[in-house]
C-alpha atoms as a PDB file:
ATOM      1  CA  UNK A   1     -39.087  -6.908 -31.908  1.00  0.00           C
ATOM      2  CA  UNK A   2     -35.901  -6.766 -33.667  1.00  0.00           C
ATOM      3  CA  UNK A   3     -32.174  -5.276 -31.996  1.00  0.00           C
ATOM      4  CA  UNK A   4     -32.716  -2.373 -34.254  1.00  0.00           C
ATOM      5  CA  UNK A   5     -36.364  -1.484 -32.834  1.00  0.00           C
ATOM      6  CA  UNK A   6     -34.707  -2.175 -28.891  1.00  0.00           C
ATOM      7  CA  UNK A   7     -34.533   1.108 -26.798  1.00  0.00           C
ATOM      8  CA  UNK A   8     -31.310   2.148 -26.818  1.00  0.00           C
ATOM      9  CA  UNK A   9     -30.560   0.371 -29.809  1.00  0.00           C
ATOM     10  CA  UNK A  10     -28.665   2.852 -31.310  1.00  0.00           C
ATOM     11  CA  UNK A  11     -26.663   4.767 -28.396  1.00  0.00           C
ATOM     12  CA  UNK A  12     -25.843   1.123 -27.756  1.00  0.00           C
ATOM     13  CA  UNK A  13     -24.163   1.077 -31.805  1.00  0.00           C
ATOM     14  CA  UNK A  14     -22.539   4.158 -31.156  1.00  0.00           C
ATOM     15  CA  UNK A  15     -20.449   3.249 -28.213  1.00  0.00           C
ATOM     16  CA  UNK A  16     -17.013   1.809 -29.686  1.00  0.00           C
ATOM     17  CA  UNK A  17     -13.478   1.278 -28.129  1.00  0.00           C
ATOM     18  CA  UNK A  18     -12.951   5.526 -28.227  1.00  0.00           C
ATOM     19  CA  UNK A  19     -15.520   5.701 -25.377  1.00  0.00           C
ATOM     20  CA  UNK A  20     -13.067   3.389 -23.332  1.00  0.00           C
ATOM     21  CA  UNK A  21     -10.617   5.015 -21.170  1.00  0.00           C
ATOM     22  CA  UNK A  22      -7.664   3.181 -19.749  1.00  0.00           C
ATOM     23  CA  UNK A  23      -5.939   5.063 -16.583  1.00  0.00           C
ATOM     24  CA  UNK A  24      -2.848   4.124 -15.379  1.00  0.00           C
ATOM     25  CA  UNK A  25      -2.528   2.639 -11.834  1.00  0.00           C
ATOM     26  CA  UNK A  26      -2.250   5.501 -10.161  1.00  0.00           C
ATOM     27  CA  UNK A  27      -4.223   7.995 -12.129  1.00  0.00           C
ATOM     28  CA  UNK A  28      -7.371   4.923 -11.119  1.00  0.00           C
ATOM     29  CA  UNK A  29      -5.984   5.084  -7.283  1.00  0.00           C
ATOM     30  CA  UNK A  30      -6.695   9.105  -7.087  1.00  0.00           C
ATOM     31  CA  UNK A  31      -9.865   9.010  -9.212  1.00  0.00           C
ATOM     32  CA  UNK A  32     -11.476   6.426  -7.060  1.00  0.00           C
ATOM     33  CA  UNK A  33      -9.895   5.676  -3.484  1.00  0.00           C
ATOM     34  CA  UNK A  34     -13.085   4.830  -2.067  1.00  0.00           C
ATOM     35  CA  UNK A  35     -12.281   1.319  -4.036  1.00  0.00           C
ATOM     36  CA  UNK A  36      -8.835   0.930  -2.241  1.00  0.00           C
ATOM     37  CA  UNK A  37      -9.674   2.361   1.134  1.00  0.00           C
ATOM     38  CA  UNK A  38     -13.170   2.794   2.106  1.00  0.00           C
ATOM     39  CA  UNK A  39     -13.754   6.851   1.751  1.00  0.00           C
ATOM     40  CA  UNK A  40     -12.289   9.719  -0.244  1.00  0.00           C
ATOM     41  CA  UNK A  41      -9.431  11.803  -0.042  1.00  0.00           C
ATOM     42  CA  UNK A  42     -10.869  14.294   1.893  1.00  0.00           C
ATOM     43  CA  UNK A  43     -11.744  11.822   4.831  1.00  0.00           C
ATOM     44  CA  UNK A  44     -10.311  12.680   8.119  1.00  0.00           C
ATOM     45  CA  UNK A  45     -10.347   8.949   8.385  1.00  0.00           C
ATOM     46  CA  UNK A  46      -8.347   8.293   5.686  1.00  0.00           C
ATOM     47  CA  UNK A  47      -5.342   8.199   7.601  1.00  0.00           C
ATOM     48  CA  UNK A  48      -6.251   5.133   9.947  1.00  0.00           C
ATOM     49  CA  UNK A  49      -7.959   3.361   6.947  1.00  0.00           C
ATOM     50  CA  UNK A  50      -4.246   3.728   5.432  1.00  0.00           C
ATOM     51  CA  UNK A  51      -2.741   1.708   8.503  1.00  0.00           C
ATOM     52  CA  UNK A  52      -5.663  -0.789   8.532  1.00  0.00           C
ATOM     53  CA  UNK A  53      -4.982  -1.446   4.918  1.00  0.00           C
ATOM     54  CA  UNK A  54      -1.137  -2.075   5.408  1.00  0.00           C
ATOM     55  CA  UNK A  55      -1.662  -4.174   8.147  1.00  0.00           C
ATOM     56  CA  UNK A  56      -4.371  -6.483   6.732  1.00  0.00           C
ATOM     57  CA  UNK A  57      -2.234  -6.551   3.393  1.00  0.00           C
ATOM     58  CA  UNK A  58       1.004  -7.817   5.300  1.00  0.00           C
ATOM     59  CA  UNK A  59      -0.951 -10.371   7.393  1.00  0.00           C
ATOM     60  CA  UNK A  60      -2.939 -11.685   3.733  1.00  0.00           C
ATOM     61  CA  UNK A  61      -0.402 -10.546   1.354  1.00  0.00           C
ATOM     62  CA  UNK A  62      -0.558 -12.126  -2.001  1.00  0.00           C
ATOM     63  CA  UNK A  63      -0.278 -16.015  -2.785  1.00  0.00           C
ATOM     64  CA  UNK A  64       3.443 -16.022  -4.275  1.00  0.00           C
ATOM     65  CA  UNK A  65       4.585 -13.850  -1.011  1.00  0.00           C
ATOM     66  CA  UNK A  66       3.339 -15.829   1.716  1.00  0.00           C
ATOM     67  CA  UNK A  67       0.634 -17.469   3.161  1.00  0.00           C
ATOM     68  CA  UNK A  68      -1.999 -15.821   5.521  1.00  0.00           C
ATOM     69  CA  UNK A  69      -0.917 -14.523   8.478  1.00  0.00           C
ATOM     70  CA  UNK A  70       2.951 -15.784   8.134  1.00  0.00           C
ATOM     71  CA  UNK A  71       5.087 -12.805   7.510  1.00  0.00           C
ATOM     72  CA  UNK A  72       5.877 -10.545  10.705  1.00  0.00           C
ATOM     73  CA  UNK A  73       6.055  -6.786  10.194  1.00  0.00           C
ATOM     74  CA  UNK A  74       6.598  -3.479  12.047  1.00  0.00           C
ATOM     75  CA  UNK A  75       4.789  -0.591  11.621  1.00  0.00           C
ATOM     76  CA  UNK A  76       6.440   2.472  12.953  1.00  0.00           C
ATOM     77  CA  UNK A  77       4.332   6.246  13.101  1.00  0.00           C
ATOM     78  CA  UNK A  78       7.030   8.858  13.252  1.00  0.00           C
ATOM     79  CA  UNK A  79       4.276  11.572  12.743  1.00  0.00           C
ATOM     80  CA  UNK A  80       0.664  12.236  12.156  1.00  0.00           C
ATOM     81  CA  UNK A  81       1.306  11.517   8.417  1.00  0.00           C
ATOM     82  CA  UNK A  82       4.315  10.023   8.365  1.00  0.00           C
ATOM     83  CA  UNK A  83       4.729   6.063   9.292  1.00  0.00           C
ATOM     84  CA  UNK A  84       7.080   3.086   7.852  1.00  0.00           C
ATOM     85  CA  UNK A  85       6.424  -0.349   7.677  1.00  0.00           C
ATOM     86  CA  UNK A  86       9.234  -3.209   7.416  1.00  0.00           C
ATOM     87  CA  UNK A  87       8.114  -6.900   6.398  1.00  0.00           C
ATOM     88  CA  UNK A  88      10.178 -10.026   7.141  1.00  0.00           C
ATOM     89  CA  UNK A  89       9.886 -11.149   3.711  1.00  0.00           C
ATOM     90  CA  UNK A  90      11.671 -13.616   1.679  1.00  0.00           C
ATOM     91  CA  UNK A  91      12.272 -12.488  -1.594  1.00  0.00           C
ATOM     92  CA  UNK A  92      12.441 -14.917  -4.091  1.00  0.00           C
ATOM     93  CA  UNK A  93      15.587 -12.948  -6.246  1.00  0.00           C
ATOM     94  CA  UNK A  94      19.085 -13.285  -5.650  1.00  0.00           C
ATOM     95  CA  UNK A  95      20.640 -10.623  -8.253  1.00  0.00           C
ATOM     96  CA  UNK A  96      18.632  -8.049  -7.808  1.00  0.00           C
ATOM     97  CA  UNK A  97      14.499  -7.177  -7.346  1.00  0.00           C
ATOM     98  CA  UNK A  98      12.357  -7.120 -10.179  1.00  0.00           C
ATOM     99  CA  UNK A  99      10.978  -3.583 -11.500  1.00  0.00           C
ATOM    100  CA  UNK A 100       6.939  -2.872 -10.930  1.00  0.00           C
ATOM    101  CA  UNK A 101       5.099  -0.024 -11.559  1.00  0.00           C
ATOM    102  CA  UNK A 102       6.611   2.827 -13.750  1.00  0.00           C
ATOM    103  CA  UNK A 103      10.493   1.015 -13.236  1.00  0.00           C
ATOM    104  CA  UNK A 104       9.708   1.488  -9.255  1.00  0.00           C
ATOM    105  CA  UNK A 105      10.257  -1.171  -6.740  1.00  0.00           C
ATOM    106  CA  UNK A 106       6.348  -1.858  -5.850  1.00  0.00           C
ATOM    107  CA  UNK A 107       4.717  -3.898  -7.747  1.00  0.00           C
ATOM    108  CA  UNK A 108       1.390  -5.790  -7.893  1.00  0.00           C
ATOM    109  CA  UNK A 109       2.879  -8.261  -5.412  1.00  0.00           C
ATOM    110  CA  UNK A 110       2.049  -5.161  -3.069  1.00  0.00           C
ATOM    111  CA  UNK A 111      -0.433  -3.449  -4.588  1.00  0.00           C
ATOM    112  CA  UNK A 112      -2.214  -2.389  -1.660  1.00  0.00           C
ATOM    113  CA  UNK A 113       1.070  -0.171  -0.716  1.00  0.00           C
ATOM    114  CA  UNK A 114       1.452   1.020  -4.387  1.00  0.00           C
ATOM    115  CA  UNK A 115      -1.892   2.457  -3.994  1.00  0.00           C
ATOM    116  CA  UNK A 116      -0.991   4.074  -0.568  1.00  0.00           C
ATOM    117  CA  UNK A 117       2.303   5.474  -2.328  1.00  0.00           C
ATOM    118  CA  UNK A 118       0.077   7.019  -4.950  1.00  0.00           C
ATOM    119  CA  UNK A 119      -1.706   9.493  -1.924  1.00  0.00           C
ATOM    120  CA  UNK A 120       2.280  10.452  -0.895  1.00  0.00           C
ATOM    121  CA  UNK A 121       4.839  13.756  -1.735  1.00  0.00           C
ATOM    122  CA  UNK A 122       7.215  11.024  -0.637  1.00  0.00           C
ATOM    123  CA  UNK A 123       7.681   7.359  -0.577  1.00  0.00           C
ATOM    124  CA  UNK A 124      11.094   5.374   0.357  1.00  0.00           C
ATOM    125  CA  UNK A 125      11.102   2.035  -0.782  1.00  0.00           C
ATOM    126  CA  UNK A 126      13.866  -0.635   0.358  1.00  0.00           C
ATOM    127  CA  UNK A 127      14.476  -4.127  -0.263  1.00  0.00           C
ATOM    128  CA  UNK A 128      17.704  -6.571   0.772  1.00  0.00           C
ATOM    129  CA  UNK A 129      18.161 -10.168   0.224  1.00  0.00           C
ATOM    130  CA  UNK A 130      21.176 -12.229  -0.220  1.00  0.00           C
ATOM    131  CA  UNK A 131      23.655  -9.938   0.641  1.00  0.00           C
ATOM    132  CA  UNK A 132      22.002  -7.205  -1.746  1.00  0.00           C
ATOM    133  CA  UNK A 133      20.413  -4.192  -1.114  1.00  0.00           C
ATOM    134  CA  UNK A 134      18.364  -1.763  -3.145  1.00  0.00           C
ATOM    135  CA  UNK A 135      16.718   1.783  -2.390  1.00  0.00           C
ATOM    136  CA  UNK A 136      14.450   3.782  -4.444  1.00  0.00           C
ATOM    137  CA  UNK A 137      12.752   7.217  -3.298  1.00  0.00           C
ATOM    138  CA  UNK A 138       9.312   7.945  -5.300  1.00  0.00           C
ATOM    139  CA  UNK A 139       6.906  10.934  -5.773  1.00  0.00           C
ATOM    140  CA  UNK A 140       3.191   9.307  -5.291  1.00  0.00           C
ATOM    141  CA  UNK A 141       4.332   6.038  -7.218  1.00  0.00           C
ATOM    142  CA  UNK A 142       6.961   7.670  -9.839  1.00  0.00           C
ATOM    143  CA  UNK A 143      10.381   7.266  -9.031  1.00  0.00           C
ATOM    144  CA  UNK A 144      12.606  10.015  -8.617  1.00  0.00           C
ATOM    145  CA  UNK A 145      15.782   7.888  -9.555  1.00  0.00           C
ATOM    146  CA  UNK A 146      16.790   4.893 -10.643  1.00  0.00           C
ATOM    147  CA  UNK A 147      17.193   2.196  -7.898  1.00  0.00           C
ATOM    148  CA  UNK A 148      20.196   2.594  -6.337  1.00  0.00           C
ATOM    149  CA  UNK A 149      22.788   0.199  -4.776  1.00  0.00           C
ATOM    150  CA  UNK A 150      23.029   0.264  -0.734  1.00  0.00           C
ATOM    151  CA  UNK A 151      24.373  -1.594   2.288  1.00  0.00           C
ATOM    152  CA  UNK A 152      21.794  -4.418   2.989  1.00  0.00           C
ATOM    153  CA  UNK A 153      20.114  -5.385   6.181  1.00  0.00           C
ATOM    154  CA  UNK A 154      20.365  -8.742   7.845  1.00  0.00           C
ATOM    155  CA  UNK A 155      18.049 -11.183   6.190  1.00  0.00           C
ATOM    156  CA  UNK A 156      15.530 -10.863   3.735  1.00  0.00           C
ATOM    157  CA  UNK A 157      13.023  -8.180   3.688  1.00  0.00           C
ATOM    158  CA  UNK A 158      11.300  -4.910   2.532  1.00  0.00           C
ATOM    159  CA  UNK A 159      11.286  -1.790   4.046  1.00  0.00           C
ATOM    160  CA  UNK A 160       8.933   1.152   3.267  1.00  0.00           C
ATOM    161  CA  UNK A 161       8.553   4.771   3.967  1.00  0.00           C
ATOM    162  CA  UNK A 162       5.778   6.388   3.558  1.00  0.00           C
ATOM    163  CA  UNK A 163       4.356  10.487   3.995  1.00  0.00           C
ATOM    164  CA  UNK A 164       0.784  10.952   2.979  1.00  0.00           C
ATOM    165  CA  UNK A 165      -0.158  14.646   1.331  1.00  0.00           C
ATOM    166  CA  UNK A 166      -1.823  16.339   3.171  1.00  0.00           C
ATOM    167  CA  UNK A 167      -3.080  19.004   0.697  1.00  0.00           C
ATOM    168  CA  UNK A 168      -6.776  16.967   0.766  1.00  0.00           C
ATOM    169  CA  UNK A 169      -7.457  16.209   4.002  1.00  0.00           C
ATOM    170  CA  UNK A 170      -8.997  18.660   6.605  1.00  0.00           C
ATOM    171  CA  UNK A 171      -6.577  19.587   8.881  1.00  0.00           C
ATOM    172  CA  UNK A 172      -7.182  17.760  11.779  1.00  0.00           C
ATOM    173  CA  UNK A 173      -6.546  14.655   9.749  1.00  0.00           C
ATOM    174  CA  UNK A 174      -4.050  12.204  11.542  1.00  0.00           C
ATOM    175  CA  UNK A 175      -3.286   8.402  12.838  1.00  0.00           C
ATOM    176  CA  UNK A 176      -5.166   7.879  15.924  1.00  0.00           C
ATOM    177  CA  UNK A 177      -3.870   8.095  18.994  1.00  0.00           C
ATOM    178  CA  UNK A 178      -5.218   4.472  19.850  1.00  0.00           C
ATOM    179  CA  UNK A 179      -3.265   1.786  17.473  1.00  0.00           C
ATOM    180  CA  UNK A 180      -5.181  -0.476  19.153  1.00  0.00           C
ATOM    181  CA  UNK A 181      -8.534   0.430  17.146  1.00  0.00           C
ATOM    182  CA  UNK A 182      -6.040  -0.267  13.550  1.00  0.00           C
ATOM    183  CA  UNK A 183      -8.463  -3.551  11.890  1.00  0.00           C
ATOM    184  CA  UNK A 184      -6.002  -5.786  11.090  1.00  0.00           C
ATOM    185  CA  UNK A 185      -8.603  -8.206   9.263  1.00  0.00           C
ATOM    186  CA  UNK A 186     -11.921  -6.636   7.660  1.00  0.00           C
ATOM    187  CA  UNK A 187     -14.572  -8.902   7.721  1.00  0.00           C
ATOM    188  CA  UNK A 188     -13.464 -11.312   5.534  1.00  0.00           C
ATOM    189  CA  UNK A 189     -10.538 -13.100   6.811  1.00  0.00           C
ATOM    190  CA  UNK A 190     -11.397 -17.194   7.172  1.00  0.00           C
ATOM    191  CA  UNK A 191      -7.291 -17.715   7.343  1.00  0.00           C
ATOM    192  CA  UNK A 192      -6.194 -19.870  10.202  1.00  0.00           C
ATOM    193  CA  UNK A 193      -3.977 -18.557  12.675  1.00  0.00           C
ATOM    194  CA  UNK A 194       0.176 -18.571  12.062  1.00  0.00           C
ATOM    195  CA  UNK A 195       3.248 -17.291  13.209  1.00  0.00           C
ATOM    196  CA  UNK A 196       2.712 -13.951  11.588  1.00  0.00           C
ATOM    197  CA  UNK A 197       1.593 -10.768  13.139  1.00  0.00           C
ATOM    198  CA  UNK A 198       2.542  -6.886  13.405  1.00  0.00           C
ATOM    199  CA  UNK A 199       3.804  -4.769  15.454  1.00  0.00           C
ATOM    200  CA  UNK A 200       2.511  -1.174  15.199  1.00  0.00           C
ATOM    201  CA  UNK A 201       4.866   1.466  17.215  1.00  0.00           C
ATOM    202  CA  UNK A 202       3.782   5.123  18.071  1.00  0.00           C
ATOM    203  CA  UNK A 203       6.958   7.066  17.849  1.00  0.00           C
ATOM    204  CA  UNK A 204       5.074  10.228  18.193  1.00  0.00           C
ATOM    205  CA  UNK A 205       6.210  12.817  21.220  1.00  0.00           C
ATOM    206  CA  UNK A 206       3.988  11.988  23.934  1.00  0.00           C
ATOM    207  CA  UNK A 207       2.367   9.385  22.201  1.00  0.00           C
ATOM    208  CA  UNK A 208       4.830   5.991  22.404  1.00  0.00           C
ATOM    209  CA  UNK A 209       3.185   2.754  22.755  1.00  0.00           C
ATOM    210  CA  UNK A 210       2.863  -0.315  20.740  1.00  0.00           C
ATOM    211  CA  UNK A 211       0.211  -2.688  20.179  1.00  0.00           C
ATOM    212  CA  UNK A 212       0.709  -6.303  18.439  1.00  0.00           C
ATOM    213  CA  UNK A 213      -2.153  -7.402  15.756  1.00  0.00           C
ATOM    214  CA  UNK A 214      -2.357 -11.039  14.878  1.00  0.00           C
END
């Protein structure tokens, strides 16, 4: 049997580089989250996948950050939606941070928090190293502004801000009450054990406590 006599043999002709199409980072983030977080945007779960995937992404982050559980961060949830994280990280620039996704200051180094920042109305990034310090506020993952110039904070590190839309989830939709339950390593994780682990802080009226993951 020759190709041309194959089943198929000619849809299989007919599909060219047009068929192909290419989405953006965070058009492919809001078309599939499923691939990023586990369910779908309508998931009342959604919101505690969100903190288990910042967490596990600051204790692995990638290769030319830092090694497996070494950097310490804070996690902070100011509201059911609504929750920073800051990461003790050394930044490897000295002028001034390099630009990622659409001119924005995430970029694949995080690329587990650019795909949170594409389920936001609002996303504050910050970053400060050698005496330098840079702010940016987003809309999902598109800047609003150009980075801006600001006081810096001791040290080296990034600092973001994060409030997830809520126009998809059910209502009832929120970070649970127990940070404790937050997965902090999937499955996975063969890394040895290090100096790094986070914090996660319930800022919430009625609701502080704090739990440490490592």
């Amino acid at each position: 049997m020759s190709f041309d006599d194959q089943p198929g043999a000619s849809q299989a002709r007919r599909y060219s580089a047009a068929d192909i199409t290419v989405l953006e980072f965070d058009a492919a983030v809001l078309e599939r989250p499923g691939m990023y977080f586990g369910v779908e945007l309508d998931d009342p779960r959604l919101p505690a996948l969100l903190l288990s995937a910042v967490t596990r992404h600051a204790l692995h982050p990638a290769p030319r950050v830092a090694g497996n559980h070494w950097l310490t961060s804070e996690i902070v949830v100011l509201g059911d939606l609504c929750f920073t994280v800051a990461i003790d990280q050394r930044h490897s620039w000295s002028a001034s941070p390099p630009l990622g996704y659409f001119d924005s200051l995430l970029g694949p180094e995080w690329w587990l928090l650019a795909a949170i920042a594409t389920l936001c109305t609002s996303t504050t990034v910050e970053m400060w190293n050698n005496g330098r310090g840079f702010r940016q506020e987003l809309a999902g993952l598109r800047p609003l502004s150009p980075v801006q110039r600001v006081d810096p904070r001791a040290g080296s590190g990034t600092r973001i801000t994060f409030t997830i839309d809520a126009r998809n989830l059910p209502p009832s939709a929120a970070f649970p009450a127990d940070l404790g339950t937050i997965d902090a390593h999937g499955t996975d994780c063969t890394a040895a054990d290090g100096p790094g682990h986070v914090v996660i802080r319930d800022a919430r009226p009625g609701n502080q406590s704090s739990t440490c993951l490592a």
